[in-house]
C-alpha atoms as a PDB file:
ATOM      1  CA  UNK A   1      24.960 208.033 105.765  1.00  0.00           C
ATOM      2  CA  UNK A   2      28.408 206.954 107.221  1.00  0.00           C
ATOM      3  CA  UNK A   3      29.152 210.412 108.146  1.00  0.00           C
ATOM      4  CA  UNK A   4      25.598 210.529 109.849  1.00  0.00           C
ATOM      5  CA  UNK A   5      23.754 212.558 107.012  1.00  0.00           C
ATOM      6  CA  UNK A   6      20.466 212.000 105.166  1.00  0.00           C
ATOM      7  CA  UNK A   7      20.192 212.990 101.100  1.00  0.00           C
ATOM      8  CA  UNK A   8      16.653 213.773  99.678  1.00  0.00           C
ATOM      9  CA  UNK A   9      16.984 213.103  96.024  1.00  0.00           C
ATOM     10  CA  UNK A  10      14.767 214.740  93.749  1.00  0.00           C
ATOM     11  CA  UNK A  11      15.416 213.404  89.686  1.00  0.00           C
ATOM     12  CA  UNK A  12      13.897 214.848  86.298  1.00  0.00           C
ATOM     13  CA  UNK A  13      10.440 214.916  85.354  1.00  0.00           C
ATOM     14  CA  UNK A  14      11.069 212.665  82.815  1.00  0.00           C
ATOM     15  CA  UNK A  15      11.720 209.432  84.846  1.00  0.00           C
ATOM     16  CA  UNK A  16       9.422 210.367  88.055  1.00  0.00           C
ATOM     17  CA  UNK A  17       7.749 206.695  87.472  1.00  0.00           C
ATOM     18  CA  UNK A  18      11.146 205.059  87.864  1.00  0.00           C
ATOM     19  CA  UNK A  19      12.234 207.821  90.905  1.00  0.00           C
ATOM     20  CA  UNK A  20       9.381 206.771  92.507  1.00  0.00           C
ATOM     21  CA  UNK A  21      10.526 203.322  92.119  1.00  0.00           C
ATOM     22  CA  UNK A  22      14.066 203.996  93.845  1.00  0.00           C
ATOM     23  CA  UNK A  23      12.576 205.898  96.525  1.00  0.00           C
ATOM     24  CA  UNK A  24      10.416 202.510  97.373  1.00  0.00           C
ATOM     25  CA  UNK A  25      13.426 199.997  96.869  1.00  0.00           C
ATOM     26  CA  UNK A  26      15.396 202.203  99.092  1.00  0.00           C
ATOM     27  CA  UNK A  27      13.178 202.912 101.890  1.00  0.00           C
ATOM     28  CA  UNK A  28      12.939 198.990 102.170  1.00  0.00           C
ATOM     29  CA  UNK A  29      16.556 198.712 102.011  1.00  0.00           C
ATOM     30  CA  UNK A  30      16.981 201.259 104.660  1.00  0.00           C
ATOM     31  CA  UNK A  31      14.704 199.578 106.987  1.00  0.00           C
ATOM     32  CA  UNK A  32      16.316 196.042 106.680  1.00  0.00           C
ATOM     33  CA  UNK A  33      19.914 197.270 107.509  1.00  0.00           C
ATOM     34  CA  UNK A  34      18.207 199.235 110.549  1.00  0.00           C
ATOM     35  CA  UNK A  35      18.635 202.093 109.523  1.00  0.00           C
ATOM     36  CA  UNK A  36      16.792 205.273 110.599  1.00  0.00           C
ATOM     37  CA  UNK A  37      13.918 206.218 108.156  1.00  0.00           C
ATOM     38  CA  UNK A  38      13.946 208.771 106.563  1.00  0.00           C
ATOM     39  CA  UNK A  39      17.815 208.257 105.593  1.00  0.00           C
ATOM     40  CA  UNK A  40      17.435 208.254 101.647  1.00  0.00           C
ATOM     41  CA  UNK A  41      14.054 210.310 100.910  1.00  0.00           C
ATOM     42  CA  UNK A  42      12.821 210.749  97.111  1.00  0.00           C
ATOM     43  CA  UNK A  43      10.763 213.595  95.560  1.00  0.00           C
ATOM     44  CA  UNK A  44       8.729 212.616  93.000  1.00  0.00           C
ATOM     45  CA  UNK A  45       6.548 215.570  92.444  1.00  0.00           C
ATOM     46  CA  UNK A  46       7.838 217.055  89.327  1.00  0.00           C
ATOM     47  CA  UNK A  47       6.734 220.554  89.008  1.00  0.00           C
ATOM     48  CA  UNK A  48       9.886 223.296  89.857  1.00  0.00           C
ATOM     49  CA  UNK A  49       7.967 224.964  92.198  1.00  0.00           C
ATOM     50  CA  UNK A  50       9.604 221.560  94.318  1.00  0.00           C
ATOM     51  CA  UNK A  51      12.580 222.650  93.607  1.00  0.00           C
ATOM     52  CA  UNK A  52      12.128 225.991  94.557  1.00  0.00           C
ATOM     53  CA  UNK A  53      10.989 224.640  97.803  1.00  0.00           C
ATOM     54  CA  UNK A  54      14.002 222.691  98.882  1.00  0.00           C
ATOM     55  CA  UNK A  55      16.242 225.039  97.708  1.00  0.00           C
ATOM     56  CA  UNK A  56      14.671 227.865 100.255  1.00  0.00           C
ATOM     57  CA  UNK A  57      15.371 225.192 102.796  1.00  0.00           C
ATOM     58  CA  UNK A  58      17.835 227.723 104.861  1.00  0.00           C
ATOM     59  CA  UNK A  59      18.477 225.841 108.601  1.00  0.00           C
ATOM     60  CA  UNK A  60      17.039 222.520 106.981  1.00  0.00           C
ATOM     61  CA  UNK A  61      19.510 221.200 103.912  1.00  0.00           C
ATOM     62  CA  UNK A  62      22.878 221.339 104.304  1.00  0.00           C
ATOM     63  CA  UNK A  63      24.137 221.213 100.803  1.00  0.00           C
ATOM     64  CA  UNK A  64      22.607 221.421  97.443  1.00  0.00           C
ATOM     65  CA  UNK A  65      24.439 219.672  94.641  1.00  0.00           C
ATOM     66  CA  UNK A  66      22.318 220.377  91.402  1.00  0.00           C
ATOM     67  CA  UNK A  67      23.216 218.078  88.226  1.00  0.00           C
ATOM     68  CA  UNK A  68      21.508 218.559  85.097  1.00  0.00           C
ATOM     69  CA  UNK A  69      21.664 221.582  82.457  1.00  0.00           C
ATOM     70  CA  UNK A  70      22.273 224.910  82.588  1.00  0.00           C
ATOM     71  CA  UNK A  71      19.219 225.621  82.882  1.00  0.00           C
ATOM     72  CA  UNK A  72      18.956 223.822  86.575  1.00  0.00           C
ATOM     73  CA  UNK A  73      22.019 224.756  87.229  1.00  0.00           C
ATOM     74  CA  UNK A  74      21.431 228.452  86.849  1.00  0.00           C
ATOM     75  CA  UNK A  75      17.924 228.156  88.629  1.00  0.00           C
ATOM     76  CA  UNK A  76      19.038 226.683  91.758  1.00  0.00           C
ATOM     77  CA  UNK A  77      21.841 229.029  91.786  1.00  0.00           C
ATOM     78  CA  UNK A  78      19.739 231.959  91.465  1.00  0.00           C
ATOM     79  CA  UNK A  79      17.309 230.832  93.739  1.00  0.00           C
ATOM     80  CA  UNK A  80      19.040 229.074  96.470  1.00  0.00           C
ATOM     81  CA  UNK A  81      19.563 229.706  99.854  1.00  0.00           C
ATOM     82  CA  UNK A  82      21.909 226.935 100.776  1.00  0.00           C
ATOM     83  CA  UNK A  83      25.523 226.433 100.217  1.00  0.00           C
ATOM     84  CA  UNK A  84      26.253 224.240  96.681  1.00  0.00           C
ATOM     85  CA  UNK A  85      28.255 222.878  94.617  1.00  0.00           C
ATOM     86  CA  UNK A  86      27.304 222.989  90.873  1.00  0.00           C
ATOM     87  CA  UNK A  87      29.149 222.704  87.119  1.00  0.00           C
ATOM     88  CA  UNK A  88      28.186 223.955  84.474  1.00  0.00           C
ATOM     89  CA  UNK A  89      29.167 222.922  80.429  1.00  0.00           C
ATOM     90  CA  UNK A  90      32.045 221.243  80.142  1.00  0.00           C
ATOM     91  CA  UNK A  91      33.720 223.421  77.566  1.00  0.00           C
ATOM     92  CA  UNK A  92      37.059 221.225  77.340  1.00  0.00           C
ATOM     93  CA  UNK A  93      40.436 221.240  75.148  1.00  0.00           C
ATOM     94  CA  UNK A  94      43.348 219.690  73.963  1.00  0.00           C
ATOM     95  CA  UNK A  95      46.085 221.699  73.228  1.00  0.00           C
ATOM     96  CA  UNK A  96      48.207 220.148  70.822  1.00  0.00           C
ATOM     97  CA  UNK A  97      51.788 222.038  70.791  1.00  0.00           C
ATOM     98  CA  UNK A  98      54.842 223.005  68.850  1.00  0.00           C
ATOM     99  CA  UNK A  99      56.839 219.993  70.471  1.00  0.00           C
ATOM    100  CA  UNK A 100      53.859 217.712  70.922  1.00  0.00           C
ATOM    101  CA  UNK A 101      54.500 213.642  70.192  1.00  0.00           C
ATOM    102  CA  UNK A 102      51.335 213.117  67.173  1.00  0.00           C
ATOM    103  CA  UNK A 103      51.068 209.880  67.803  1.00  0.00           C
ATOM    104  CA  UNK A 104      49.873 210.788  71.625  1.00  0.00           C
ATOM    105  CA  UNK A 105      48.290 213.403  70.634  1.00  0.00           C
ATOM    106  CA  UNK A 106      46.021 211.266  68.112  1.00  0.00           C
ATOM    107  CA  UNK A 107      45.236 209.520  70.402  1.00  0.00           C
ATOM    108  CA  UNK A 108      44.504 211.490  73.526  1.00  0.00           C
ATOM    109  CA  UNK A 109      42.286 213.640  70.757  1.00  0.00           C
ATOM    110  CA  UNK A 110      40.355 210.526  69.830  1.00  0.00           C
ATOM    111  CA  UNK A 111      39.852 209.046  73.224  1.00  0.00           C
ATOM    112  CA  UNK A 112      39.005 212.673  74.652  1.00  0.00           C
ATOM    113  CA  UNK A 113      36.064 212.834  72.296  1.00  0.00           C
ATOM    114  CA  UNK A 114      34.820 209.473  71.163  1.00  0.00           C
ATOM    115  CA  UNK A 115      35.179 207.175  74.080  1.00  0.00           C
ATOM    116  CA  UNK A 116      32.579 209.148  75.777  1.00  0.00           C
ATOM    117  CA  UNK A 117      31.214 212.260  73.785  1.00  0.00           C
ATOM    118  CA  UNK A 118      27.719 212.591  76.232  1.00  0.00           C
ATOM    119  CA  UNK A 119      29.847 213.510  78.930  1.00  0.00           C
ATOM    120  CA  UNK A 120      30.931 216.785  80.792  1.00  0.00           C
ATOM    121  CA  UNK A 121      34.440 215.936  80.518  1.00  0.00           C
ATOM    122  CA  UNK A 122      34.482 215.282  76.907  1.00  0.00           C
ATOM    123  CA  UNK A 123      36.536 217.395  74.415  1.00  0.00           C
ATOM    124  CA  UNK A 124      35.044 220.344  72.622  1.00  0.00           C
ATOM    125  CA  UNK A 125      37.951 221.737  70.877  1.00  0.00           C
ATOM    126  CA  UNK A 126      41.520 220.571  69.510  1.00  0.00           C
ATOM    127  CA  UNK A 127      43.576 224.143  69.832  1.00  0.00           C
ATOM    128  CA  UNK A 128      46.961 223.180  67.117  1.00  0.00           C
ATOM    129  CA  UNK A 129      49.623 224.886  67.530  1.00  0.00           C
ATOM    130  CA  UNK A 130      50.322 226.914  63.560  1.00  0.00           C
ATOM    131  CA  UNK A 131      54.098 225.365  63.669  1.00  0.00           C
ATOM    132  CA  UNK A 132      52.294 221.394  63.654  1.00  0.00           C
ATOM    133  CA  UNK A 133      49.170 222.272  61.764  1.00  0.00           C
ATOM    134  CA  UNK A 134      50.396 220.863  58.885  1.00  0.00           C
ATOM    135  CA  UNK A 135      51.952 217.500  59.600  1.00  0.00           C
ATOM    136  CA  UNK A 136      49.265 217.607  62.725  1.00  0.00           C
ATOM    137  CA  UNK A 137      45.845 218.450  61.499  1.00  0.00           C
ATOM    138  CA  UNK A 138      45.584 215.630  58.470  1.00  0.00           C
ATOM    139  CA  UNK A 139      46.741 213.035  61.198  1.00  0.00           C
ATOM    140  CA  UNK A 140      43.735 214.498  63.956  1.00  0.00           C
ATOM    141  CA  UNK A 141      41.446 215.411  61.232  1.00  0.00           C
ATOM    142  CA  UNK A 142      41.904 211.633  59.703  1.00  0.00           C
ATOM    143  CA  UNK A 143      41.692 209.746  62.541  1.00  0.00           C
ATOM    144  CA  UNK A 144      38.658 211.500  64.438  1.00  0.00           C
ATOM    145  CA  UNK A 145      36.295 211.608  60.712  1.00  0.00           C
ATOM    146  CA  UNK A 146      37.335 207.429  60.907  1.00  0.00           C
ATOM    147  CA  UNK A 147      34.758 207.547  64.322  1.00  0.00           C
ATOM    148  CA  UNK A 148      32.516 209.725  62.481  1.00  0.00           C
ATOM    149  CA  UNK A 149      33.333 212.805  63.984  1.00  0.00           C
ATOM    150  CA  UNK A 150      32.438 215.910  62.507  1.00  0.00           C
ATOM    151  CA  UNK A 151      35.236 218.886  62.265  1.00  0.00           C
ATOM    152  CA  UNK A 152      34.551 222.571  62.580  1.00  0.00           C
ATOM    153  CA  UNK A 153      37.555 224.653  61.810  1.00  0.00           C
ATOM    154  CA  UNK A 154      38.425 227.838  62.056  1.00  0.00           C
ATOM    155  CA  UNK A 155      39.904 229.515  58.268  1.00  0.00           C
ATOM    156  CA  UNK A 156      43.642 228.194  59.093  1.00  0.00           C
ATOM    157  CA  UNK A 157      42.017 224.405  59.622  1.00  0.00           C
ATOM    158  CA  UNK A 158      40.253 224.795  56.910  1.00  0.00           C
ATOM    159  CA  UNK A 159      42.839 225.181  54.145  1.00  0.00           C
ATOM    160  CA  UNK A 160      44.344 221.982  55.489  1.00  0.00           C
ATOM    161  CA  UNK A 161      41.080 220.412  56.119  1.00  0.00           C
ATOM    162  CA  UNK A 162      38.986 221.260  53.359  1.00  0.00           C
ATOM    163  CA  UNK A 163      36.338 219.067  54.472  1.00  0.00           C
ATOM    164  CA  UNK A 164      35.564 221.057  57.842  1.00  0.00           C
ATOM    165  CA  UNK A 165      32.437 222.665  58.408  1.00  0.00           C
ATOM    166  CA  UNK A 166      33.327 226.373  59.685  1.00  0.00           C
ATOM    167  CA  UNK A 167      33.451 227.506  63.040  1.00  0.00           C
ATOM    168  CA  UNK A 168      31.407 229.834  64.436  1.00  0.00           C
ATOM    169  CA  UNK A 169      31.935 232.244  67.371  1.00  0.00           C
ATOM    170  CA  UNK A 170      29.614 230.878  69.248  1.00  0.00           C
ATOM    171  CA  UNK A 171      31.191 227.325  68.620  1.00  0.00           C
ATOM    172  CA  UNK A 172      33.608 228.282  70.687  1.00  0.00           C
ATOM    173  CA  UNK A 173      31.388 228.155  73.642  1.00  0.00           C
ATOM    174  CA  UNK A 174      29.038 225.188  72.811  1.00  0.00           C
ATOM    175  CA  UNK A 175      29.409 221.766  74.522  1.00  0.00           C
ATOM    176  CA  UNK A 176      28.327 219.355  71.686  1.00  0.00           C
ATOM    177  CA  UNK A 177      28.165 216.399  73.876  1.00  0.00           C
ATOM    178  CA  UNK A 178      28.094 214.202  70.368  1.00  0.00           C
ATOM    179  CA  UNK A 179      30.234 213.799  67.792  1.00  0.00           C
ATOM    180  CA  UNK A 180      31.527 217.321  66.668  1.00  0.00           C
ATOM    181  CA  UNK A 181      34.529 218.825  67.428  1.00  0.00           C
ATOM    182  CA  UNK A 182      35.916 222.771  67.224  1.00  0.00           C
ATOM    183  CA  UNK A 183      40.009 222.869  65.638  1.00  0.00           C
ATOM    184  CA  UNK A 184      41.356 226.254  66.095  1.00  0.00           C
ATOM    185  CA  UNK A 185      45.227 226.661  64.598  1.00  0.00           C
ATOM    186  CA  UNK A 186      46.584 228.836  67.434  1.00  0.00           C
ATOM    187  CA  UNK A 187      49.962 230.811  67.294  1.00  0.00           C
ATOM    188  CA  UNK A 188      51.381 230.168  70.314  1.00  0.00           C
ATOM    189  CA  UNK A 189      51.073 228.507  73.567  1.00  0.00           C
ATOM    190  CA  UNK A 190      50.081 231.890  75.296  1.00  0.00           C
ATOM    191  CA  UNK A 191      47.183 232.326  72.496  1.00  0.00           C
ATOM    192  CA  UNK A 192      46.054 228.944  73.443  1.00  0.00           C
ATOM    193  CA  UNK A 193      45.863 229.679  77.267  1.00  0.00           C
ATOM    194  CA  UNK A 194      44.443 232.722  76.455  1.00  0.00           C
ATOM    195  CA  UNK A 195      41.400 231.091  74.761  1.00  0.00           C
ATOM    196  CA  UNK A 196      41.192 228.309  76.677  1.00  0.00           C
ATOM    197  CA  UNK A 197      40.361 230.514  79.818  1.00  0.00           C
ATOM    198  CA  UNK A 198      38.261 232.854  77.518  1.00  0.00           C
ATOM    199  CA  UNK A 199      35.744 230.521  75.800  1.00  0.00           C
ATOM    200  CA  UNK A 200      36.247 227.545  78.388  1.00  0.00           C
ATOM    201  CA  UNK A 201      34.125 226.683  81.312  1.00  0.00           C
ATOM    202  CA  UNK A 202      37.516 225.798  83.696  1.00  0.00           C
ATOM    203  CA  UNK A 203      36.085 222.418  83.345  1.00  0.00           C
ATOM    204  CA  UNK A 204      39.227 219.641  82.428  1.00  0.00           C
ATOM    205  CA  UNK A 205      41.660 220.907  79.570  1.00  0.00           C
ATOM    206  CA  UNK A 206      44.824 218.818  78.595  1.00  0.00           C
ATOM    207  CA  UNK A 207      48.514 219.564  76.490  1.00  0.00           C
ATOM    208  CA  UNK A 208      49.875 217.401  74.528  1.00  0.00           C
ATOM    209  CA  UNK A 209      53.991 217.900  74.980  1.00  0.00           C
ATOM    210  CA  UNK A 210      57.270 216.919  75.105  1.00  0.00           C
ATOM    211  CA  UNK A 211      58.388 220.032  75.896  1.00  0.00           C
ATOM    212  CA  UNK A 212      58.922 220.853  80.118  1.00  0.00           C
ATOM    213  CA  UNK A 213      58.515 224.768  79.961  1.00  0.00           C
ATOM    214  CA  UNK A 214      55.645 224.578  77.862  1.00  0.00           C
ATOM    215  CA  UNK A 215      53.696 221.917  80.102  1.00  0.00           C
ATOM    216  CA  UNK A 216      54.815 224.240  82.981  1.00  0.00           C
ATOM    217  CA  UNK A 217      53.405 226.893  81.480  1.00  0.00           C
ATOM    218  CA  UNK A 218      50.048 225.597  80.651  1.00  0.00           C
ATOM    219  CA  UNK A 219      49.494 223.584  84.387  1.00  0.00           C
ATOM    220  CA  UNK A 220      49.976 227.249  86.178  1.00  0.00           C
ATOM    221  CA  UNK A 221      47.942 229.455  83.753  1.00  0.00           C
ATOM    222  CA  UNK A 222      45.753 227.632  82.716  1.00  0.00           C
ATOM    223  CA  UNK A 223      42.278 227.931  84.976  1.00  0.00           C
ATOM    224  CA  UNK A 224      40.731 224.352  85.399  1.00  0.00           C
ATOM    225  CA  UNK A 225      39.957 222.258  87.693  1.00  0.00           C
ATOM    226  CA  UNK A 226      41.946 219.277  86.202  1.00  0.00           C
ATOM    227  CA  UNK A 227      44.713 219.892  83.957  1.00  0.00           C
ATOM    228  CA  UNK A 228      46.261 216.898  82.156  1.00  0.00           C
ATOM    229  CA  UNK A 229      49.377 216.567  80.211  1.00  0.00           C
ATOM    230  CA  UNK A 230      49.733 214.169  77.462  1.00  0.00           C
ATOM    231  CA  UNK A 231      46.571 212.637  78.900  1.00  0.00           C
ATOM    232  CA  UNK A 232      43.231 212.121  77.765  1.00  0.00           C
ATOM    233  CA  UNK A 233      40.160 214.265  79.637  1.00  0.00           C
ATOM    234  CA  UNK A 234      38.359 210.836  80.109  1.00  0.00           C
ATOM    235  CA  UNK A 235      40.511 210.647  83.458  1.00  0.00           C
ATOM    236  CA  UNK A 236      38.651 213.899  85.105  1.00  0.00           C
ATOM    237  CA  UNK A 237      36.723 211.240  86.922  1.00  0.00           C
ATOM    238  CA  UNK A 238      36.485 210.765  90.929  1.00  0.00           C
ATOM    239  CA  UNK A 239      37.065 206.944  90.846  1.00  0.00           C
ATOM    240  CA  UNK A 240      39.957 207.188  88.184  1.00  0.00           C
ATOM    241  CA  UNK A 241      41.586 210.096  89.910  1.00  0.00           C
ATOM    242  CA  UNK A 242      41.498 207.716  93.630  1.00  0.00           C
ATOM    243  CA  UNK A 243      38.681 209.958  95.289  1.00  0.00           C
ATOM    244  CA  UNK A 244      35.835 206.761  95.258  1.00  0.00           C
ATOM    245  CA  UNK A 245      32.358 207.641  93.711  1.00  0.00           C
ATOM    246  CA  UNK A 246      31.894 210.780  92.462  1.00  0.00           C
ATOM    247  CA  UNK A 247      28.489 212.487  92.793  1.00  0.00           C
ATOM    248  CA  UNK A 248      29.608 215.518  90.153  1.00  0.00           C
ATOM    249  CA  UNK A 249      32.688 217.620  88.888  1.00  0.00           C
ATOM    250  CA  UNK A 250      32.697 220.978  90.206  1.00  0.00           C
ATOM    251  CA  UNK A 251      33.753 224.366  88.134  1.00  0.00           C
ATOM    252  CA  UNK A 252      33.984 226.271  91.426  1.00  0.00           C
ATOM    253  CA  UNK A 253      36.678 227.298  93.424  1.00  0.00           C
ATOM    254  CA  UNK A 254      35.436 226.922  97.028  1.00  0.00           C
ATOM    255  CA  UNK A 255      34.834 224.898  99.165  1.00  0.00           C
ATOM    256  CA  UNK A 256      34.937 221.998  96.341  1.00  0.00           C
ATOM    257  CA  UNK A 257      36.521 221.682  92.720  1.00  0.00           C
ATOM    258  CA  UNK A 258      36.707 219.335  90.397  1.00  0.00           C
ATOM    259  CA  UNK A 259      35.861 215.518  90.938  1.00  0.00           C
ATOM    260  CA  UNK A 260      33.223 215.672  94.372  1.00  0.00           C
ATOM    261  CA  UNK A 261      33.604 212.310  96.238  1.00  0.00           C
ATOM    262  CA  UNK A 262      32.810 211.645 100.340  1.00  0.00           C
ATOM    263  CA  UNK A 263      35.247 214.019 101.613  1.00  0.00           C
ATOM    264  CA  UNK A 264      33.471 217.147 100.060  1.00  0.00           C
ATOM    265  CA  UNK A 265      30.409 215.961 101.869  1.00  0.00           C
ATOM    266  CA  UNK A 266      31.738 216.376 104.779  1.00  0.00           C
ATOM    267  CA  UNK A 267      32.957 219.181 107.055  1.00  0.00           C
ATOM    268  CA  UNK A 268      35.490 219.935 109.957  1.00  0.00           C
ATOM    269  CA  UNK A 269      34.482 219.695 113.458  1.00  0.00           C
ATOM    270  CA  UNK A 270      37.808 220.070 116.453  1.00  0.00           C
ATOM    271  CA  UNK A 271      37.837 218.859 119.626  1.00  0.00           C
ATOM    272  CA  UNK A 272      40.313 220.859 121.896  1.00  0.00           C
ATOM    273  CA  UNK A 273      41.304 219.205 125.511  1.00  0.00           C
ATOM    274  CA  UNK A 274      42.556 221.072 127.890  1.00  0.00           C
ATOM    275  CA  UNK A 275      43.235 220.815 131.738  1.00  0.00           C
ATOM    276  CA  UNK A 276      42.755 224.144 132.758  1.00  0.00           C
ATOM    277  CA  UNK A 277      45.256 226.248 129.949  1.00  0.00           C
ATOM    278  CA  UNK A 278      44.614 229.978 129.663  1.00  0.00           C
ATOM    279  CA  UNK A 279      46.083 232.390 126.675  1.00  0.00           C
ATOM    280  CA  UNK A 280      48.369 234.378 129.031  1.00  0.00           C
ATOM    281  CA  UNK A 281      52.446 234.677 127.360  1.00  0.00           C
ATOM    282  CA  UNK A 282      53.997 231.250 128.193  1.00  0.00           C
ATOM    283  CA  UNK A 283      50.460 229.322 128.244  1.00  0.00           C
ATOM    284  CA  UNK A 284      50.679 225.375 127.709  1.00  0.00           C
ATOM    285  CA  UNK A 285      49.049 224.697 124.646  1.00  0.00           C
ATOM    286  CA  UNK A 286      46.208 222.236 124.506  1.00  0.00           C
ATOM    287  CA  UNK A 287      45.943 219.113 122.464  1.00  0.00           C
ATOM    288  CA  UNK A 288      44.022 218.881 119.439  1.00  0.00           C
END
């Protein structure tokens, strides 16, 4: 609104009582502070062919910022004929390496997956590099089945973790949001990279070092939109990271990525004074 823009917010199906609600709290709000109606508008009508509808809304909308599953995401990307700015899973790691501190990397693995699990910038998978799987894994293994976290491991975890449910291909790829956790024993810091830009969503993904060449490394190949070192993935967040309120995390490159706050909402527009400069050789340049 401070930037002179109007949102229509359209929620799920499943709270269109309570959407319906907001809308009528806002629109009351809106006309006590004088503002112009029609500032905050809700759609309550919960069938996707709405959706469909505002989508199409080429000339009218602006921006489009779906949040929701993959499924949403996917349909308002396939259907859409506005800009956007959408995320899909949050497929995260921590990479725990060869020169990594264990007690940080306890508890970075911990708080990356059990101080918020529902979210999108949770942990999915604890990548260990083979030279601290043994002195590493009973440590991580230990303290995440203390919060009731369930392990699946690939065969190299699982001779240390006996315990471990195993690990699927397609674990690789699923965002639990809940308790679980994927451990793959990795044999170097390129094979992590490799499968962190392989099965991952370039989504938030973290190292746990000591070691300068090897955080180097894995901040420039690594293909994320926040990259964190010794650090848990609970700080992918717009407020934490000093950007204000955050209306999503974005996976894609342009115009927005990672944390979206007020200044993605907003767009360039210059004002060039001049007194009568031309672009012949020698011209006077005019201020921006």
């Amino acid at each position: 609104m401070k930037a002179g823009n109007a949102v229509i917010l359209r929620g799920g199906s499943e709270t269109v009582r309570t959407n319906a609600r907001i809308g009528e709290l806002w629109t009351l709000a809106i006309d006590e502070a004088g503002l112009p109606a029609g500032t905050v508008q809700v759609v309550t009508i919960p069938d996707r062919s709405a959706t469909l509808a505002l989508v199409r809304q080429e000339g009218l909308i602006d921006l489009l910022v779906p949040r929701g599953g993959p499924g949403l995401v996917r349909f308002v990307q396939e259907n859409a004929r506005v800009p956007l700015i959408k995320h899909y899973n949050g497929i995260c790691h921590v990479y725990v390496d060869r020169d990594a501190d264990l007690q940080k990397a306890a508890a970075v693995v911990v708080d990356s997956k059990v101080f918020m699990p529902e979210v999108c910038n949770a942990a999915e998978t604890i990548l260990v590099h083979r030279d601290m799987a043994a002195a590493a894994l009973p440590a991580l293994g230990g303290a995440l089945r203390r919060e009731g976290v369930a392990i699946r491991g690939c065969p190299a975890t699982r001779e240390i973790l006996p315990w471990a449910e195993e690990a699927g291909e397609s674990d690789w790829t699923r965002e639990y949001l809940d308790l679980v956790i994927n451990c793959r024993v990795v044999g170097s810091i390129e094979e992590a990279v490799d499968h962190i830009n392989t099965y991952g969503s370039h989504h938030t993904d973290a190292i746990i070092s000591e070691n300068y060449t090897a955080v180097s490394y894995f901040e420039e190949q690594v293909d994320s939109s926040v990259v964190l070192v010794n650090a848990s993935t609970m700080f992918n967040d717009g407020g934490v990271l000093g950007m204000g309120a955050e209306i999503g995390i974005s996976t894609d490159r342009l115009h927005a990525r990672g944390p979206v706050g007020m200044s993605d909402l907003t767009t360039y527009k210059y004002l060039v004074r001049g007194h009568g400069q031309v672009m012949s050789r020698g011209a006077e340049v005019p201020q921006r």
